[in-house]
C-alpha atoms as a PDB file:
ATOM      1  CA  UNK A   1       9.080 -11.382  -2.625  1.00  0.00           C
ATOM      2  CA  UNK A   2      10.131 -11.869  -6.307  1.00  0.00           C
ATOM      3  CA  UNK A   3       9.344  -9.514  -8.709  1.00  0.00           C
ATOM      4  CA  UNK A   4       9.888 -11.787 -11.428  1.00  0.00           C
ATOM      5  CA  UNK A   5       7.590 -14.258 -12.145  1.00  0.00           C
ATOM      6  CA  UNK A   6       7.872 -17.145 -14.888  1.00  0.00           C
ATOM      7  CA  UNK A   7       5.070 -18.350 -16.717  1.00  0.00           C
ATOM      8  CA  UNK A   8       4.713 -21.825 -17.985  1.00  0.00           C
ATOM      9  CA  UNK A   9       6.909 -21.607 -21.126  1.00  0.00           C
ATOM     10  CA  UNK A  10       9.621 -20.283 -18.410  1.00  0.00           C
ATOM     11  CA  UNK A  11       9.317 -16.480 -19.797  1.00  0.00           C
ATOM     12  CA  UNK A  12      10.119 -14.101 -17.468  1.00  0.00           C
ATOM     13  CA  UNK A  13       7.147 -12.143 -16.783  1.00  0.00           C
ATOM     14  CA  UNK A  14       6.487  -9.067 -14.282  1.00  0.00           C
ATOM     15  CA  UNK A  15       3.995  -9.899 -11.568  1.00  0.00           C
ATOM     16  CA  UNK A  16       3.485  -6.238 -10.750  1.00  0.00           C
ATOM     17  CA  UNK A  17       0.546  -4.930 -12.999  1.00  0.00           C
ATOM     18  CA  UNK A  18       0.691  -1.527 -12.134  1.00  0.00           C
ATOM     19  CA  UNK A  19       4.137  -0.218 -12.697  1.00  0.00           C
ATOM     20  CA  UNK A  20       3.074   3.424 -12.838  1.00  0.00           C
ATOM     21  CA  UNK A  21       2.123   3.466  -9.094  1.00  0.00           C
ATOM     22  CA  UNK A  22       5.421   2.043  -7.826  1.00  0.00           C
ATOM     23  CA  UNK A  23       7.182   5.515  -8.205  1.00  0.00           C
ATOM     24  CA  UNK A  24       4.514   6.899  -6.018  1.00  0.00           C
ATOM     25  CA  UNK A  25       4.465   4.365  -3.271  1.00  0.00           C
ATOM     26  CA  UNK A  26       7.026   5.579  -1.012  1.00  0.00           C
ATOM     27  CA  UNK A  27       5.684   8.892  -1.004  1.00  0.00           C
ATOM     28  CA  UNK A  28       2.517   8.235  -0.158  1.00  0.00           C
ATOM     29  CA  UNK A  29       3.311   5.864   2.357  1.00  0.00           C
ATOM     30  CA  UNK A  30       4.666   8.657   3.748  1.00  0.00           C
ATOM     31  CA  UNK A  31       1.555  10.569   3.401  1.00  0.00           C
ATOM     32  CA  UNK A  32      -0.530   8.583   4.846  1.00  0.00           C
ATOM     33  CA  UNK A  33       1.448   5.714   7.167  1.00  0.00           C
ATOM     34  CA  UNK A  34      -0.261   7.725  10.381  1.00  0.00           C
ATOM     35  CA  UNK A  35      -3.224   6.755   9.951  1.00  0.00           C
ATOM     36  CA  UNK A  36      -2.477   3.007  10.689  1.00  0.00           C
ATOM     37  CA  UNK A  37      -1.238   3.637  13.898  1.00  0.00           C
ATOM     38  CA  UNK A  38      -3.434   2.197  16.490  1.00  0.00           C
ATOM     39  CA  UNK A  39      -2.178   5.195  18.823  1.00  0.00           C
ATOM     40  CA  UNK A  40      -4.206   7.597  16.579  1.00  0.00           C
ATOM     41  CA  UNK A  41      -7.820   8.274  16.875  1.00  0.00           C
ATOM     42  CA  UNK A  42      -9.346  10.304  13.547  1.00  0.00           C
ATOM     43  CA  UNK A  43     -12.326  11.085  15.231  1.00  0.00           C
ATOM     44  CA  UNK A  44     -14.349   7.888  14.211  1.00  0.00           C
ATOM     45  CA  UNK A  45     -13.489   8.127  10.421  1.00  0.00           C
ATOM     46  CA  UNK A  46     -12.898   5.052   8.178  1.00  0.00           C
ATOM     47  CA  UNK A  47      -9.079   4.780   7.932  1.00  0.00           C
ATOM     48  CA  UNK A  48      -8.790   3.673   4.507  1.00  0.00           C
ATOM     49  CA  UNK A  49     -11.458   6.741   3.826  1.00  0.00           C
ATOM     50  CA  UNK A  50      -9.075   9.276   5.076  1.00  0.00           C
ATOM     51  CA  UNK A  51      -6.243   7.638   3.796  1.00  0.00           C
ATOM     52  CA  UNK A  52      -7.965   7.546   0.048  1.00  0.00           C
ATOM     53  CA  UNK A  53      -8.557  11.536   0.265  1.00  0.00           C
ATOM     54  CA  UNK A  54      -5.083  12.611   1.226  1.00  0.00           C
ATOM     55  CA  UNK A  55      -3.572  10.121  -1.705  1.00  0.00           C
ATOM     56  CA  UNK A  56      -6.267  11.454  -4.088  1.00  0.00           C
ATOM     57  CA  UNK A  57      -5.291  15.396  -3.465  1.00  0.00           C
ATOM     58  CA  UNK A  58      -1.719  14.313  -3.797  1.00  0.00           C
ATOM     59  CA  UNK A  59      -1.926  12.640  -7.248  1.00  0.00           C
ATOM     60  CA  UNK A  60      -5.283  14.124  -8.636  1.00  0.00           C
ATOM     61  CA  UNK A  61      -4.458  12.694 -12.408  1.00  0.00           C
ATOM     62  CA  UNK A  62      -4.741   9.393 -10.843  1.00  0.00           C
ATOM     63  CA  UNK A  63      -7.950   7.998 -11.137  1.00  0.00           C
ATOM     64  CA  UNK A  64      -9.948   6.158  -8.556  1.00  0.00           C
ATOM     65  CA  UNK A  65      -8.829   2.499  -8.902  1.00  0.00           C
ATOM     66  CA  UNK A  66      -5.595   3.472  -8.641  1.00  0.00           C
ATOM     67  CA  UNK A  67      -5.860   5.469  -6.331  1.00  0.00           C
ATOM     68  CA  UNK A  68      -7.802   2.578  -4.314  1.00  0.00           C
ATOM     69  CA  UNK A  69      -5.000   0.139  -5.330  1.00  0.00           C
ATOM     70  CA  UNK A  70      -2.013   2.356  -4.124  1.00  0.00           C
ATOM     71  CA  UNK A  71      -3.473   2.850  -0.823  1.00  0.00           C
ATOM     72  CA  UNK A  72      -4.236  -0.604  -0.599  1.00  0.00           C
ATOM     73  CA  UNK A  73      -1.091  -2.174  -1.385  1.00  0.00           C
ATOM     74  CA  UNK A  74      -0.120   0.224   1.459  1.00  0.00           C
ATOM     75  CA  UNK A  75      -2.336  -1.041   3.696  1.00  0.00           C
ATOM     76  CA  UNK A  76      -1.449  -4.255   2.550  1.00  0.00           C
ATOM     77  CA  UNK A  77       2.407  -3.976   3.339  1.00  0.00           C
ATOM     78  CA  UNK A  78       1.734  -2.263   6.783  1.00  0.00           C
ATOM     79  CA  UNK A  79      -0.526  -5.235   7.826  1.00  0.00           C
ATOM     80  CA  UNK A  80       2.296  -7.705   7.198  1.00  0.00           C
ATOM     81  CA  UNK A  81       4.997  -5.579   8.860  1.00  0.00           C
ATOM     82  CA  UNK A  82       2.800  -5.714  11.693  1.00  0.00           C
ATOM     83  CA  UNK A  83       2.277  -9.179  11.507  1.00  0.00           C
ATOM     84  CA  UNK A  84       6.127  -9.701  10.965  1.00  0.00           C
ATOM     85  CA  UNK A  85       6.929  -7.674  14.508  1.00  0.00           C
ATOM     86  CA  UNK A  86       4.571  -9.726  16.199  1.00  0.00           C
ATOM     87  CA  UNK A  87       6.017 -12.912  15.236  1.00  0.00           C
ATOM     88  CA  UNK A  88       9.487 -11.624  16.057  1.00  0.00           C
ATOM     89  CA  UNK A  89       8.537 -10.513  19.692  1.00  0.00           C
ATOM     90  CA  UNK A  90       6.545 -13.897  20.130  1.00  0.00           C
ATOM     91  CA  UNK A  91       9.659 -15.932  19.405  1.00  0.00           C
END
Protein backbone atom coordinates (compact mmCIF):
# COMPACT_ATOMS: atom_id res chain seq x y z
CA UNK A 1 0.00 0.00 0.00
CA UNK A 2 1.01 3.63 -0.85
CA UNK A 3 2.39 5.70 1.55
CA UNK A 4 1.68 8.68 -0.31
CA UNK A 5 -1.53 9.93 -0.49
CA UNK A 6 -2.83 13.04 -2.62
CA UNK A 7 -5.39 15.23 -1.47
CA UNK A 8 -7.78 17.03 -3.67
CA UNK A 9 -5.56 19.94 -4.82
CA UNK A 10 -3.12 16.86 -5.88
CA UNK A 11 -0.58 17.68 -2.83
CA UNK A 12 1.24 14.97 -1.79
CA UNK A 13 0.29 14.21 1.63
CA UNK A 14 1.48 11.33 4.16
CA UNK A 15 -1.31 8.96 5.10
CA UNK A 16 0.65 7.64 8.06
CA UNK A 17 -0.26 9.88 11.16
CA UNK A 18 2.00 8.50 13.48
CA UNK A 19 5.46 8.61 12.11
CA UNK A 20 7.15 8.28 15.49
CA UNK A 21 5.91 4.65 15.94
CA UNK A 22 7.15 3.38 12.57
CA UNK A 23 10.82 3.10 13.92
CA UNK A 24 9.47 0.93 16.61
CA UNK A 25 7.31 -1.40 14.64
CA UNK A 26 9.63 -3.99 13.63
CA UNK A 27 10.87 -4.40 16.96
CA UNK A 28 8.00 -4.91 18.60
CA UNK A 29 6.60 -7.09 16.18
CA UNK A 30 9.24 -8.98 17.20
CA UNK A 31 8.32 -8.70 20.73
CA UNK A 32 5.25 -9.67 20.63
CA UNK A 33 4.40 -11.67 17.05
CA UNK A 34 4.01 -15.02 19.49
CA UNK A 35 1.28 -14.24 20.84
CA UNK A 36 -0.81 -14.46 17.56
CA UNK A 37 0.01 -17.80 16.97
CA UNK A 38 -2.95 -19.98 17.27
CA UNK A 39 -0.39 -22.83 18.45
CA UNK A 40 0.10 -20.83 21.72
CA UNK A 41 -2.12 -20.96 24.66
CA UNK A 42 -1.35 -17.87 27.39
CA UNK A 43 -3.25 -19.44 29.89
CA UNK A 44 -6.70 -17.80 29.01
CA UNK A 45 -5.33 -14.17 28.83
CA UNK A 46 -6.61 -11.54 26.33
CA UNK A 47 -3.98 -11.53 23.53
CA UNK A 48 -3.98 -8.00 22.74
CA UNK A 49 -3.76 -7.60 26.83
CA UNK A 50 -0.52 -9.39 26.97
CA UNK A 51 0.63 -8.08 23.92
CA UNK A 52 -0.10 -4.25 25.26
CA UNK A 53 2.12 -5.02 28.55
CA UNK A 54 5.21 -6.38 26.89
CA UNK A 55 5.09 -3.23 24.23
CA UNK A 56 4.40 -0.88 27.18
CA UNK A 57 7.65 -2.16 29.34
CA UNK A 58 9.57 -1.93 26.13
CA UNK A 59 8.83 1.74 25.27
CA UNK A 60 7.61 3.13 28.73
CA UNK A 61 7.83 7.00 27.35
CA UNK A 62 5.17 5.98 25.05
CA UNK A 63 1.95 6.71 26.25
CA UNK A 64 -1.13 4.59 26.13
CA UNK A 65 -2.72 5.40 22.72
CA UNK A 66 0.24 4.76 21.20
CA UNK A 67 1.03 2.20 22.69
CA UNK A 68 -2.63 0.79 21.80
CA UNK A 69 -2.07 1.95 18.17
CA UNK A 70 1.39 0.21 17.66
CA UNK A 71 0.15 -3.01 18.82
CA UNK A 72 -2.75 -2.66 16.82
CA UNK A 73 -1.40 -1.87 13.58
CA UNK A 74 0.47 -5.11 14.48
CA UNK A 75 -2.33 -6.96 14.94
CA UNK A 76 -3.67 -5.41 12.07
CA UNK A 77 -0.80 -6.51 9.59
CA UNK A 78 -0.68 -10.12 11.08
CA UNK A 79 -4.47 -10.54 10.41
CA UNK A 80 -3.98 -9.75 6.72
CA UNK A 81 -0.86 -11.90 6.31
CA UNK A 82 -2.98 -14.52 7.55
CA UNK A 83 -5.65 -13.77 5.40
CA UNK A 84 -3.13 -13.44 2.42
CA UNK A 85 -1.74 -17.29 3.13
CA UNK A 86 -5.09 -18.48 3.15
CA UNK A 87 -6.02 -17.16 -0.10
CA UNK A 88 -2.77 -18.41 -1.59
CA UNK A 89 -3.28 -22.10 -0.35
CA UNK A 90 -7.06 -21.88 -1.47
CA UNK A 91 -6.05 -21.08 -5.04
Amino acid sequence: MPTIRHDTAGIAVERRTHPHLRSLYTDARIRIDHFFHDSNNWAGAPIDYLALRVVHEAYPDLSTEDVRTLVAAIERRYESEVRAQALTRAH
